[in-house]
C-alpha atoms as a PDB file:
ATOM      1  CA  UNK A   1     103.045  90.349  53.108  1.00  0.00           C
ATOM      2  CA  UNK A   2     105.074  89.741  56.311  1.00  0.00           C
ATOM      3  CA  UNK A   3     104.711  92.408  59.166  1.00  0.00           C
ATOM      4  CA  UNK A   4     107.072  94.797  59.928  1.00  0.00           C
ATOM      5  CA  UNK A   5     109.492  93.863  62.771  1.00  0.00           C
ATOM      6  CA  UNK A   6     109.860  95.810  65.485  1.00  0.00           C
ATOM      7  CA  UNK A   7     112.835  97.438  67.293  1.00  0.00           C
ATOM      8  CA  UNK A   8     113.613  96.349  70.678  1.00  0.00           C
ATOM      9  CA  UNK A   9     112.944  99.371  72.005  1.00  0.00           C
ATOM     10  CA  UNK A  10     109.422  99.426  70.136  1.00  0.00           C
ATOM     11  CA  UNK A  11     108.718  95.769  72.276  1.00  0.00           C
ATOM     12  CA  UNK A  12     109.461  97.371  75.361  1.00  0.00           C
ATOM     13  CA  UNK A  13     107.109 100.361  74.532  1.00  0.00           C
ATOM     14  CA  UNK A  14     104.414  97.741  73.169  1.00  0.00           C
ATOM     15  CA  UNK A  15     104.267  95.232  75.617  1.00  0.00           C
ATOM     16  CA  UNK A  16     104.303  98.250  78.435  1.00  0.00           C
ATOM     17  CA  UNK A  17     101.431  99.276  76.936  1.00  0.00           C
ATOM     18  CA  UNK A  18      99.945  96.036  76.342  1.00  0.00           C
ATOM     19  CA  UNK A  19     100.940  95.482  80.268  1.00  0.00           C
ATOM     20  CA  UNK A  20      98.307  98.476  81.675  1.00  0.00           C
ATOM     21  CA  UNK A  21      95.682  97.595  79.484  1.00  0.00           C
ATOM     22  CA  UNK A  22      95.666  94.100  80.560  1.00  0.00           C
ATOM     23  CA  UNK A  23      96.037  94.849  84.380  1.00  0.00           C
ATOM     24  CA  UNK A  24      93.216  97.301  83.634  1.00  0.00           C
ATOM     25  CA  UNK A  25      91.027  94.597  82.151  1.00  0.00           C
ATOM     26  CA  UNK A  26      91.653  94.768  78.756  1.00  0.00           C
ATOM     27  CA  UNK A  27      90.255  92.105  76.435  1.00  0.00           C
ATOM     28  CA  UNK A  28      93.253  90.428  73.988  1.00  0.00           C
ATOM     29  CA  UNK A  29      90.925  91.525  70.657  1.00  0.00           C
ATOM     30  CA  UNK A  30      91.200  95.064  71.985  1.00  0.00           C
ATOM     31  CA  UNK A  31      94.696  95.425  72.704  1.00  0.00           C
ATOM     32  CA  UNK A  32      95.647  94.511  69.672  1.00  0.00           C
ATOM     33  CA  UNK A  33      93.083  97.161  67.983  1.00  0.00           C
ATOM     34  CA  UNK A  34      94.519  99.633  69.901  1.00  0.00           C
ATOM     35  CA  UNK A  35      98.130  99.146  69.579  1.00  0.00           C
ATOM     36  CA  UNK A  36      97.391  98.186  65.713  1.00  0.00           C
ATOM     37  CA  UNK A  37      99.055  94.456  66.478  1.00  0.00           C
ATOM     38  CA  UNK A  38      97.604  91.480  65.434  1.00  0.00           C
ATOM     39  CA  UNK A  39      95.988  88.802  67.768  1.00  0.00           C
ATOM     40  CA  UNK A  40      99.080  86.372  68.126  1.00  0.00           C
ATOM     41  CA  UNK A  41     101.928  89.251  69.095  1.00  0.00           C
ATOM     42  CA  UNK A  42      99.644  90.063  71.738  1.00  0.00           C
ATOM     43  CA  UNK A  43      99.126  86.201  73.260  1.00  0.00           C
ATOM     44  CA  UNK A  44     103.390  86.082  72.390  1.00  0.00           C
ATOM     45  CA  UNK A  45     103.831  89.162  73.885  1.00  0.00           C
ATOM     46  CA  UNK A  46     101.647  88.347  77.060  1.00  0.00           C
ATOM     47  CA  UNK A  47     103.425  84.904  77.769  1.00  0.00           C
ATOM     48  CA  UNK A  48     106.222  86.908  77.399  1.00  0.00           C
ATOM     49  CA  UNK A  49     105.249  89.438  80.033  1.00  0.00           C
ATOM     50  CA  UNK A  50     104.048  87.137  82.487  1.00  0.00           C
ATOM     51  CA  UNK A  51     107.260  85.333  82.322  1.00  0.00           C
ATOM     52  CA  UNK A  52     109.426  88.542  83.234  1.00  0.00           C
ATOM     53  CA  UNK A  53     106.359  88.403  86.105  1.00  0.00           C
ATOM     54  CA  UNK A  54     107.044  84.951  87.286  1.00  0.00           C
ATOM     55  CA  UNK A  55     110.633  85.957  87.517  1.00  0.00           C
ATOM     56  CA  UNK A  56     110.229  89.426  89.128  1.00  0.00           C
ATOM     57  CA  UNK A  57     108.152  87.933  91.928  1.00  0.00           C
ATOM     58  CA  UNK A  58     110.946  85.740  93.150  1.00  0.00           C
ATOM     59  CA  UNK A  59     113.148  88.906  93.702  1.00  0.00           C
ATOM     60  CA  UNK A  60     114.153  90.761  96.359  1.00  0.00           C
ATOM     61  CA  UNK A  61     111.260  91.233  98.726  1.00  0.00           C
ATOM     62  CA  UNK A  62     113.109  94.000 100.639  1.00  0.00           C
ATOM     63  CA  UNK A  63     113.373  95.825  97.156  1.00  0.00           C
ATOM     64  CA  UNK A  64     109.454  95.000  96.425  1.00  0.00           C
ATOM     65  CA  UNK A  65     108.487  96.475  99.844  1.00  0.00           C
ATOM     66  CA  UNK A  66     110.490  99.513  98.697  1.00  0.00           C
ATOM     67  CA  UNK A  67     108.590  99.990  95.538  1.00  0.00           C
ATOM     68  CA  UNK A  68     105.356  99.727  97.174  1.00  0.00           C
ATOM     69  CA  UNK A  69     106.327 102.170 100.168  1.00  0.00           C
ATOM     70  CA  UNK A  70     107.468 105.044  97.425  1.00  0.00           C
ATOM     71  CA  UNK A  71     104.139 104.484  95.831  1.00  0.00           C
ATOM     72  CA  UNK A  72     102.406 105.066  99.221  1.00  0.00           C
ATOM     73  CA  UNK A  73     104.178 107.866  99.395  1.00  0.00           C
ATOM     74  CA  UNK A  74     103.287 109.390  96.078  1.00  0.00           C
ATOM     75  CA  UNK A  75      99.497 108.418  96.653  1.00  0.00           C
ATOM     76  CA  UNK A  76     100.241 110.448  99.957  1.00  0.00           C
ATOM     77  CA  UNK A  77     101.918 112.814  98.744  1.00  0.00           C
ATOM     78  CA  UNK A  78      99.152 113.354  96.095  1.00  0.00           C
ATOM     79  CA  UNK A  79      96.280 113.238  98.649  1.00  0.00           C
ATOM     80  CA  UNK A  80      97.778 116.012 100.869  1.00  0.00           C
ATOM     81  CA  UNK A  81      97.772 118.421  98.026  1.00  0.00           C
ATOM     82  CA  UNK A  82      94.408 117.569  96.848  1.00  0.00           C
ATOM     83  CA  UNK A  83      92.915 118.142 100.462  1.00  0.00           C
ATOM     84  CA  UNK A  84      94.801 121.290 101.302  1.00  0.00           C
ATOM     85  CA  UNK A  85      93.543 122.461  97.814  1.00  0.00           C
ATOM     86  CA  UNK A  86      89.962 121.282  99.023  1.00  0.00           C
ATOM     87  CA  UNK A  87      90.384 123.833 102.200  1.00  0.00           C
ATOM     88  CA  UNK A  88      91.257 127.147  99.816  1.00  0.00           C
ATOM     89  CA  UNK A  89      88.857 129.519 100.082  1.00  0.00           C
ATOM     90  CA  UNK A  90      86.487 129.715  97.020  1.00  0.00           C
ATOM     91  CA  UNK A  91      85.888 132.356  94.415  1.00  0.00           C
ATOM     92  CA  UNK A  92      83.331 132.679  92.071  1.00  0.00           C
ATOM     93  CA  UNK A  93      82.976 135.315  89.602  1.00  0.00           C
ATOM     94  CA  UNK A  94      79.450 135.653  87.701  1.00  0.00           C
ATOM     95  CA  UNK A  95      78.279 137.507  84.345  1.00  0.00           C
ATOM     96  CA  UNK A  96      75.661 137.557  82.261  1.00  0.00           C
ATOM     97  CA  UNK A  97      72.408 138.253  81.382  1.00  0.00           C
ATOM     98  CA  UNK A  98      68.796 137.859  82.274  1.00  0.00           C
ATOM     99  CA  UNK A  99      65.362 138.952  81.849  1.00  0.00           C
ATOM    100  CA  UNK A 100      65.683 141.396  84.688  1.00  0.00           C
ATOM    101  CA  UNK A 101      69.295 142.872  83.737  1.00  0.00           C
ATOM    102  CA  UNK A 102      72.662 141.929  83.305  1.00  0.00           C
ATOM    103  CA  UNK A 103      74.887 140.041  86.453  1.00  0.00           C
ATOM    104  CA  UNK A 104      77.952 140.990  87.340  1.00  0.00           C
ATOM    105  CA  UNK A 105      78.766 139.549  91.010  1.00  0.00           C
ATOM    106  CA  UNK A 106      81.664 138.073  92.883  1.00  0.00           C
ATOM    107  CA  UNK A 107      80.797 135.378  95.803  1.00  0.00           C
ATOM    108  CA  UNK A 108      83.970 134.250  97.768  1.00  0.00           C
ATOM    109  CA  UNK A 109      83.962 131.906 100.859  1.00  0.00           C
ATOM    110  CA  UNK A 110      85.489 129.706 103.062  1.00  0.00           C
ATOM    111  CA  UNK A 111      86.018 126.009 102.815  1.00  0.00           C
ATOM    112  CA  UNK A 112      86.004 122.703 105.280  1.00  0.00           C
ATOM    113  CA  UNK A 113      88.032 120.636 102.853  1.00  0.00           C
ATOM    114  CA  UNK A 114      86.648 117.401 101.492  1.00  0.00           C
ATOM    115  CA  UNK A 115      86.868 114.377 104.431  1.00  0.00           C
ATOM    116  CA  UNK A 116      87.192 111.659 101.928  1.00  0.00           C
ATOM    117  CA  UNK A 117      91.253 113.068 100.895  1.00  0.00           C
ATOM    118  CA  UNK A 118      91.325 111.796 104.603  1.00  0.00           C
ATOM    119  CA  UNK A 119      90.152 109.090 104.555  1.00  0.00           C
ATOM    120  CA  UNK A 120      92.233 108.274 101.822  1.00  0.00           C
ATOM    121  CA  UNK A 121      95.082 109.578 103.932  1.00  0.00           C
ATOM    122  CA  UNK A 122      94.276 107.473 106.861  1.00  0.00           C
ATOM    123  CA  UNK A 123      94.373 104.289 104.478  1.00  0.00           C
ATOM    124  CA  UNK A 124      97.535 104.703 103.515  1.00  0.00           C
ATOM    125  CA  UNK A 125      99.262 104.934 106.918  1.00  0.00           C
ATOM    126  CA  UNK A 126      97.575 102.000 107.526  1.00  0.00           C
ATOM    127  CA  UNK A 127      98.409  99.964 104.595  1.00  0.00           C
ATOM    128  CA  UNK A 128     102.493 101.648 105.160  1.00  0.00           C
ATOM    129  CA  UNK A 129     102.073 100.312 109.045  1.00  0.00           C
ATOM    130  CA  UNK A 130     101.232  96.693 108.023  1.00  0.00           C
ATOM    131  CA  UNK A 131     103.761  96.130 105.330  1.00  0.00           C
ATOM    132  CA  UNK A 132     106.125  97.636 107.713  1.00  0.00           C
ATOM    133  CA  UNK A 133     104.824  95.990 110.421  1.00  0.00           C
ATOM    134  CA  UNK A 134     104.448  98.099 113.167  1.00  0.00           C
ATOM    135  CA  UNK A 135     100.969  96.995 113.849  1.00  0.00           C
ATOM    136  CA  UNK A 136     100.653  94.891 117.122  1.00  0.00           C
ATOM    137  CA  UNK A 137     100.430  91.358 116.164  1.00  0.00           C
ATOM    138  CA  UNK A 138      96.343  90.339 116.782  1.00  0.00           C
ATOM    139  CA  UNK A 139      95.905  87.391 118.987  1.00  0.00           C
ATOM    140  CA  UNK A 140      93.741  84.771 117.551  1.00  0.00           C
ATOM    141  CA  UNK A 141      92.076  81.950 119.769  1.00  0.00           C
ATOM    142  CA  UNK A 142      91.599  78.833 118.360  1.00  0.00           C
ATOM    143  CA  UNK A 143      88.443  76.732 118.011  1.00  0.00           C
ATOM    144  CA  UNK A 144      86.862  74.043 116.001  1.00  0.00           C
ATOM    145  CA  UNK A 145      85.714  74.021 112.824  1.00  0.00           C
ATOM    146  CA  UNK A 146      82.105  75.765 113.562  1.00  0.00           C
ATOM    147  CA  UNK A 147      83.772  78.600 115.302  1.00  0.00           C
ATOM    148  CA  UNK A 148      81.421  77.865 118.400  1.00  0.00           C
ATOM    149  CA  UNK A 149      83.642  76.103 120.563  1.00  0.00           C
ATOM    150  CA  UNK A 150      87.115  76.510 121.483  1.00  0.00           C
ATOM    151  CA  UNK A 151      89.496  74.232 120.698  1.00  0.00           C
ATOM    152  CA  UNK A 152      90.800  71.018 122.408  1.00  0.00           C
ATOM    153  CA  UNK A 153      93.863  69.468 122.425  1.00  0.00           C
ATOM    154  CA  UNK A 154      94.037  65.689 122.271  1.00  0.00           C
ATOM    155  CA  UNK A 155      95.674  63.880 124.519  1.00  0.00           C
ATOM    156  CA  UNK A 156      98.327  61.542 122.923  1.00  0.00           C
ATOM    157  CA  UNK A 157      96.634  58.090 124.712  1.00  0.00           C
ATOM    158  CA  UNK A 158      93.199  59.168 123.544  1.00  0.00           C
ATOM    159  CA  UNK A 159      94.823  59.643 119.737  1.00  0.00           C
ATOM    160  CA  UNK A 160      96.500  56.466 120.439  1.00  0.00           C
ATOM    161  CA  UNK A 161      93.301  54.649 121.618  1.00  0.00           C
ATOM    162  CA  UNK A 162      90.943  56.599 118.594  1.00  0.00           C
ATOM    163  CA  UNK A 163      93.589  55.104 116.256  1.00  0.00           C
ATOM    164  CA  UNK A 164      92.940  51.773 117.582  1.00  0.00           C
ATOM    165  CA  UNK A 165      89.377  51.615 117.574  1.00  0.00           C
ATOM    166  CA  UNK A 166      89.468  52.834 113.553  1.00  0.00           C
ATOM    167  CA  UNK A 167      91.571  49.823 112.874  1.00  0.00           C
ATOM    168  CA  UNK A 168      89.906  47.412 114.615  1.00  0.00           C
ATOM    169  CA  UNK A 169      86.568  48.753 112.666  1.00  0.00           C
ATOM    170  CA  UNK A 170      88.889  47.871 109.397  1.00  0.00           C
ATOM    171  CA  UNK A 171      89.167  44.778 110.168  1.00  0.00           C
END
């Protein structure tokens, strides 16, 4: 019995899905398990995806540095919230009952915030400044190989003359 086909608009939804759970490190056998597909519509449906990838990355860049600055933003957005929310001052409320009689007590207190929403924070603006790039470009000197010792420049003759000494080794 042949498989039912799918709508367009139930490929799109598929291979979305199937999209995530491969960037999240999906196996192929589980995939398909999940989105009740068989084996082969999930290789055809990856090569398919990873086409519309190989195309997509030849796109605007400007419009790619967009996209990745708005997400920035919502991670930013997101981590503000979550470390104001850290700095609310706590309530607790207890009841219940022990050996030595029944609780009923309120503790309330205030609150630092947690450092790592910060930290997070601070990543971002740093990751926005280099794709941007507003950081200061780093000087780099050059040196050989090892790392040791800088590096020197050849002077045409002795290239010349090193060239000539090979050849005559040749023969």
């Amino acid at each position: 019995m042949a498989a039912t086909k799918r709508t367009p608009d139930q490929v799109m939804r598929d291979q979305a899905k199937i999209a995530e759970r491969y960037l999240k490190g999906f196996k192929m056998y589980e995939i398909a398990e999940e989105l009740n597909l068989s084996m082969n519509q999930v290789k055809y449906d990856l090569r398919e995806i990873r086409k519309r990838w190989r195309q997509s990355s030849v796109r605007d860049f400007d419009a790619h540095r967009e996209e990745q600055l708005a997400r920035l933003d919502l991670l930013e957005a997101k981590a503000w919230h979550e470390l104001e929310r850290s700095c609310d001052d706590y309530w607790k409320h207890t009841v219940g009952e022990t050996a030595q009689g029944d609780i009923d007590k309120t503790e309330t207190g205030a609150q630092t915030g947690d450092p790592r929403y910060m930290t997070v924070i601070l990543n971002i603006i740093e990751r926005r400044s280099k794709l941007l790039g507003l950081d200061a470009p780093t000087k780099l000197a050059p040196t050989n190989p090892d790392g040791d010792e800088p590096y020197k420049q050849i002077a045409p003759d002795e290239i010349d003359a090193r060239i000539h000494e090979l050849l005559a080794k040749l023969g």
